[in-house]
N, C-alpha and C. Protein backbone atom coordinates (compact mmCIF):
# COMPACT_ATOMS: atom_id res chain seq x y z
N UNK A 1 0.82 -1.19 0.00
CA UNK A 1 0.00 0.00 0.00
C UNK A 1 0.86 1.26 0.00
N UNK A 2 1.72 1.11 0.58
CA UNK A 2 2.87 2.39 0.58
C UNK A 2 3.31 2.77 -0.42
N UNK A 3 3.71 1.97 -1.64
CA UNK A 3 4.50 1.61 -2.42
C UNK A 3 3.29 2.74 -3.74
N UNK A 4 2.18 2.23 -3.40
CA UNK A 4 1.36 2.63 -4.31
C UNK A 4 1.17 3.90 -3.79
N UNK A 5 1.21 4.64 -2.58
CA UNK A 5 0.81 5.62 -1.99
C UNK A 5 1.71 6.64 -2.71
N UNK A 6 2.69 5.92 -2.17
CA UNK A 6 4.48 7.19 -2.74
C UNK A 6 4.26 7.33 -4.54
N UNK A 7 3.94 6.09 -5.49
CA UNK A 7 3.62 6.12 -6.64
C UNK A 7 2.81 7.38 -7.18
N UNK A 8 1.24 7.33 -6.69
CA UNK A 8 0.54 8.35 -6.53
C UNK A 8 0.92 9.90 -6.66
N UNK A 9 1.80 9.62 -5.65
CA UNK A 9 2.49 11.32 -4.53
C UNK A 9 3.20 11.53 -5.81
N UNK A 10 4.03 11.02 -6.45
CA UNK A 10 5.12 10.83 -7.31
C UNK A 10 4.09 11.75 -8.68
N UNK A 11 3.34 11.04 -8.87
CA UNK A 11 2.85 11.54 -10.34
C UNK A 11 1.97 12.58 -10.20
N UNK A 12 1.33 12.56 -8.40
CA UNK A 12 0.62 14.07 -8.82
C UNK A 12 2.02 15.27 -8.92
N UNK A 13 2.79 14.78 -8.17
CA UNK A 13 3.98 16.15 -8.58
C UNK A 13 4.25 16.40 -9.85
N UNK A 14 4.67 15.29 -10.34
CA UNK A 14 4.79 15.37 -11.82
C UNK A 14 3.88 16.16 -12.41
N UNK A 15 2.34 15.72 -12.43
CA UNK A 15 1.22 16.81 -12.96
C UNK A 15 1.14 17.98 -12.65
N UNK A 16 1.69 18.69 -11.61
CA UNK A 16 1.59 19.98 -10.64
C UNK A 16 2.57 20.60 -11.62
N UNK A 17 3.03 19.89 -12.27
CA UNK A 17 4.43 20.76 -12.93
C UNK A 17 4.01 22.33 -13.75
N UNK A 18 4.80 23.36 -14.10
CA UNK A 18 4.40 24.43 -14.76
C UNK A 18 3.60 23.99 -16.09
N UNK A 19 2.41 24.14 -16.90
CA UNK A 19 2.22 23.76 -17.83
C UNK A 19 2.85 23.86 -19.16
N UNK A 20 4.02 25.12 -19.00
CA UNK A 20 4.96 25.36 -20.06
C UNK A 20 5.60 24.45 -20.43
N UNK A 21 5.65 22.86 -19.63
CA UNK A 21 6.14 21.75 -19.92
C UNK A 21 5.50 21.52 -21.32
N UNK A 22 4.44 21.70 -21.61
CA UNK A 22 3.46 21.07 -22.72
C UNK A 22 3.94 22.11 -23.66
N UNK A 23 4.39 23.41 -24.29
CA UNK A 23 4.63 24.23 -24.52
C UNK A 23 5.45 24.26 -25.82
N UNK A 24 4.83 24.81 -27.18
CA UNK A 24 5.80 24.29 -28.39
C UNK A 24 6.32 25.63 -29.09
N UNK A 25 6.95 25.77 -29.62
CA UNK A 25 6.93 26.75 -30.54
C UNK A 25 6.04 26.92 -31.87
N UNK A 26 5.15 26.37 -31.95
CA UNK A 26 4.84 25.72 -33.30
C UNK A 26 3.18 25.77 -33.22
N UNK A 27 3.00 27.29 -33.24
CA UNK A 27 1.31 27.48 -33.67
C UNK A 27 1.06 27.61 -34.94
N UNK A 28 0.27 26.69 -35.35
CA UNK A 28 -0.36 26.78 -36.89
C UNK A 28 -1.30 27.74 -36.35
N UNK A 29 -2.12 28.10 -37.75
CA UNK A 29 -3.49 29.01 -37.64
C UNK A 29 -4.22 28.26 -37.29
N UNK A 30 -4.23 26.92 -37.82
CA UNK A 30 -5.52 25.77 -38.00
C UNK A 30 -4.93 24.59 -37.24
N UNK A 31 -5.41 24.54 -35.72
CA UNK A 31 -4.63 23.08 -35.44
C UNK A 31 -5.01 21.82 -36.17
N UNK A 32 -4.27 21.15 -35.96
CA UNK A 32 -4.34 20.01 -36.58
C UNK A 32 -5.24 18.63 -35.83
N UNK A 33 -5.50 18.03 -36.14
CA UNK A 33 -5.84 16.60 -35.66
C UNK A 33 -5.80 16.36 -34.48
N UNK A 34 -4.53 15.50 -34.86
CA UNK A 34 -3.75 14.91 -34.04
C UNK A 34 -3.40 15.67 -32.44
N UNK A 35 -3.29 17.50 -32.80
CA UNK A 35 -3.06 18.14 -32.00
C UNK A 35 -4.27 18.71 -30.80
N UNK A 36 -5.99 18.55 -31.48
CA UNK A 36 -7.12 18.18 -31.48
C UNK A 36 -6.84 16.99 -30.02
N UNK A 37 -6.70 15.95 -30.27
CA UNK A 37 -7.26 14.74 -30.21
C UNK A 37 -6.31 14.88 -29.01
N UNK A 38 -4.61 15.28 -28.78
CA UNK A 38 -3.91 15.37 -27.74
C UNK A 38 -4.73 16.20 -26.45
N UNK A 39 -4.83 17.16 -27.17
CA UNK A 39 -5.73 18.16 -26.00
C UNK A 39 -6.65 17.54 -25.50
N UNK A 40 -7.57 17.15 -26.03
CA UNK A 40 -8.67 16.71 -25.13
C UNK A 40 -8.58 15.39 -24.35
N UNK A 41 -7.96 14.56 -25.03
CA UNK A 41 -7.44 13.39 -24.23
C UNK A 41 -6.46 13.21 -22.97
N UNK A 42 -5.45 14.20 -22.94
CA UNK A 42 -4.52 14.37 -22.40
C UNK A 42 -4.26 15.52 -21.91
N UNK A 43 -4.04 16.64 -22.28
CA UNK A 43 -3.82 18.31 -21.67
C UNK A 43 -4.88 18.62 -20.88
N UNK A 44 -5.60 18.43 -21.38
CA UNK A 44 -7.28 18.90 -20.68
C UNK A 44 -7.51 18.23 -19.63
N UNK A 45 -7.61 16.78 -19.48
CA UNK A 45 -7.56 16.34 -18.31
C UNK A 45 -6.49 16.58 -17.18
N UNK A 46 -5.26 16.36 -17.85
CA UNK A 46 -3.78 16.92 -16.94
C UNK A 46 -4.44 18.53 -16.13
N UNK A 47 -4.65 18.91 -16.73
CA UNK A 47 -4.72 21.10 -16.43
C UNK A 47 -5.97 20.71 -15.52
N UNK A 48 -6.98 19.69 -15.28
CA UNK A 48 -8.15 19.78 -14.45
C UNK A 48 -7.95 19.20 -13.24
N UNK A 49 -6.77 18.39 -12.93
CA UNK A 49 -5.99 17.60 -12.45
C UNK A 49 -5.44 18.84 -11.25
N UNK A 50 -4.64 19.34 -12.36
CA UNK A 50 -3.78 20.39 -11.83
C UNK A 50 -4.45 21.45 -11.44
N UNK A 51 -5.08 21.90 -12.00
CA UNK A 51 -6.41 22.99 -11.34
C UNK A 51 -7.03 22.73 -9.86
N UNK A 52 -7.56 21.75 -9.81
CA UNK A 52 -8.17 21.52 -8.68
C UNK A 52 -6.29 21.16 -7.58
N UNK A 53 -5.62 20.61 -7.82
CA UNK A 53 -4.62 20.16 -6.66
C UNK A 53 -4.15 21.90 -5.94
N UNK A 54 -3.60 22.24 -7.48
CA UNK A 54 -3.43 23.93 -6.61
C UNK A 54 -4.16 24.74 -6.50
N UNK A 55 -5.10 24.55 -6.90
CA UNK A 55 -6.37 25.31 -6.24
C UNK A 55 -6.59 24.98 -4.43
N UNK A 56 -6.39 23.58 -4.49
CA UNK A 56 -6.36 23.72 -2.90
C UNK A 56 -4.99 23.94 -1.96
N UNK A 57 -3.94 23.87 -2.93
CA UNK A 57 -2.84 24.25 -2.32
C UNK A 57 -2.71 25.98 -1.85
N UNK A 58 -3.42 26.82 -3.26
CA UNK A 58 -4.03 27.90 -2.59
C UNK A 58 -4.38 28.28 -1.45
N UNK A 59 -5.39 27.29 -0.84
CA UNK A 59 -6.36 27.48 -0.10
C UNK A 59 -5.16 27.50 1.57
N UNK A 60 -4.81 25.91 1.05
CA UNK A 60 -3.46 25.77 2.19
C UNK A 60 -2.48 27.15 2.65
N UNK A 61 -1.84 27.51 1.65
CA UNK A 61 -1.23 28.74 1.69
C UNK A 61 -1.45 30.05 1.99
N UNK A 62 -2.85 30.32 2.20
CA UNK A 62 -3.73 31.61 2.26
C UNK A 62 -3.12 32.31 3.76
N UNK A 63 -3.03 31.23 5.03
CA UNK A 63 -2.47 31.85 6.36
C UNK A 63 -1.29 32.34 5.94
N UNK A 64 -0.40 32.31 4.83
CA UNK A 64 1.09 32.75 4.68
C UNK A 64 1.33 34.03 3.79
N UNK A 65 -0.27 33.81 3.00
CA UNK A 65 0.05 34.88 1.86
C UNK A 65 -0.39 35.89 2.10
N UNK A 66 -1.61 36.06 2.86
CA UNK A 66 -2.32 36.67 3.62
C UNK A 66 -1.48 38.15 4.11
N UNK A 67 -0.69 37.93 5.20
CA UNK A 67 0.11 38.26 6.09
C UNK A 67 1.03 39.11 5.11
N UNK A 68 1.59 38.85 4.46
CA UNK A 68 2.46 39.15 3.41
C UNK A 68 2.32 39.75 1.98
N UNK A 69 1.09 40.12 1.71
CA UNK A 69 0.09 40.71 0.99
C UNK A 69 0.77 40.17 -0.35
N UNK A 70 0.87 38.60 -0.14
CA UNK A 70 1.02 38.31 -1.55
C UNK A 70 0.02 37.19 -2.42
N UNK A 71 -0.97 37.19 -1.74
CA UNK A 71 -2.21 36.62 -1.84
C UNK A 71 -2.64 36.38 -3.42
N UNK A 72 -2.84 37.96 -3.94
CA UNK A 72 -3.24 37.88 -5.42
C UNK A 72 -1.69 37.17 -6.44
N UNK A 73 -0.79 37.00 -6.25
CA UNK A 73 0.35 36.56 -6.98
C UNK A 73 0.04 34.98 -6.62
N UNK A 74 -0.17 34.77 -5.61
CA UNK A 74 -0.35 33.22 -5.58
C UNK A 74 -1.92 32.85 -6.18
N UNK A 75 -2.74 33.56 -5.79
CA UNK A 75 -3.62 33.14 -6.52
C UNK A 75 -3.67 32.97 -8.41
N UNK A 76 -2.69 34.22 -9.01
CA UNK A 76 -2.78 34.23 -10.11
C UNK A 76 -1.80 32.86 -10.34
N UNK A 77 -0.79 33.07 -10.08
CA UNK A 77 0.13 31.62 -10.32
C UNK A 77 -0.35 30.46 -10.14
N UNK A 78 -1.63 30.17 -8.71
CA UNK A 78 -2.19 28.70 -8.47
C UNK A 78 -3.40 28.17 -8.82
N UNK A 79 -4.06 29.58 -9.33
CA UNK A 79 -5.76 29.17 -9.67
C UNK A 79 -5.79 30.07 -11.16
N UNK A 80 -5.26 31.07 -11.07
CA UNK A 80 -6.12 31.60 -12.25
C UNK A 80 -5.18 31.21 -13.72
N UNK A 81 -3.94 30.50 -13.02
CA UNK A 81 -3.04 30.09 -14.75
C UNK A 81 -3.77 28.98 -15.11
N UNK A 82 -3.86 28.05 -14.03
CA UNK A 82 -4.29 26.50 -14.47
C UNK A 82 -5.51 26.33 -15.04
N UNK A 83 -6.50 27.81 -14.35
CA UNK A 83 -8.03 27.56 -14.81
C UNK A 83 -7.84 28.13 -16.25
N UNK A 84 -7.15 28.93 -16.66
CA UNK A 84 -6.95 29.54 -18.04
C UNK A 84 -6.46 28.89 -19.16
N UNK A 85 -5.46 27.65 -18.44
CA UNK A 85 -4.88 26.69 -19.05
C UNK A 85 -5.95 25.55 -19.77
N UNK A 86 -6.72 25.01 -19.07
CA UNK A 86 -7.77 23.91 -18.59
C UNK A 86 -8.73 24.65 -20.01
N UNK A 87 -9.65 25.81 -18.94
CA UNK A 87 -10.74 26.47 -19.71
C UNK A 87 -10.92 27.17 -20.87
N UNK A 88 -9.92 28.04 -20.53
CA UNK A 88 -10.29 29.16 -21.50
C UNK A 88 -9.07 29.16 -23.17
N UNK A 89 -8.55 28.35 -22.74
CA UNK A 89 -7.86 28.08 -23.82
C UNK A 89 -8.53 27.59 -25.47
N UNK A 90 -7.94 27.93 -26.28
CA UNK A 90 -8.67 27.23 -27.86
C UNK A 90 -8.37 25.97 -27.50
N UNK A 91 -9.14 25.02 -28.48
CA UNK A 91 -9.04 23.59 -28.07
C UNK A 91 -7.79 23.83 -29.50
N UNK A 92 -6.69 22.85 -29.39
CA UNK A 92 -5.67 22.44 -29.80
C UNK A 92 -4.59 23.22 -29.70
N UNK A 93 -4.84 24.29 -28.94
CA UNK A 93 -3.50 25.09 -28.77
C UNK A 93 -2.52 25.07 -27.78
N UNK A 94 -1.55 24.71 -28.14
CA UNK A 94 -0.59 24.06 -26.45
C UNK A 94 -0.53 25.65 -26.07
């Protein structure tokens, strides 16, 4: 059970990662397919993943940011990139 626990721990970090990981140089006008079919299968779920984890890591952090009036920087960095990432993005555009 441990083994699978640490596994887990392991890959949500991995997912938490900056999304610029996904990140190409290479915008057509017209995505493609293939690039289609990645997003929704894979990016989209990853970014909803990641949305909700730091969204509550947000929440965690609020007694620290609070204090330190850096509240809106963490929020933009922990909720409002990932939800922009996830949502509001064109579908096929890394």
């Amino acid at each position: 059970m441990k083994k699978i626990l640490g596994l887990f721990l392991i890959t949500l970090l991995v997912l938490c990662g900056s999304g610029s990981v996904f990140a190409t140089d290479y915008f057509p006008e017209h995505p493609s397919l293939e690039d289609v079919v990645e997003d929704v299968l894979i990016l989209r779920p990853v970014g909803l993943i990641r949305t909700v984890i730091e969204g509550a890591a947000f929440v965690v952090t609020l007694p620290v940011t609070i204090p330190l009036r850096k509240d809106e920087k963490a929020f933009d960095y922990l909720v409002r990139d990932p939800y922009n990432f996830t949502f509001k993005r064109p579908l096929g555009k890394n």
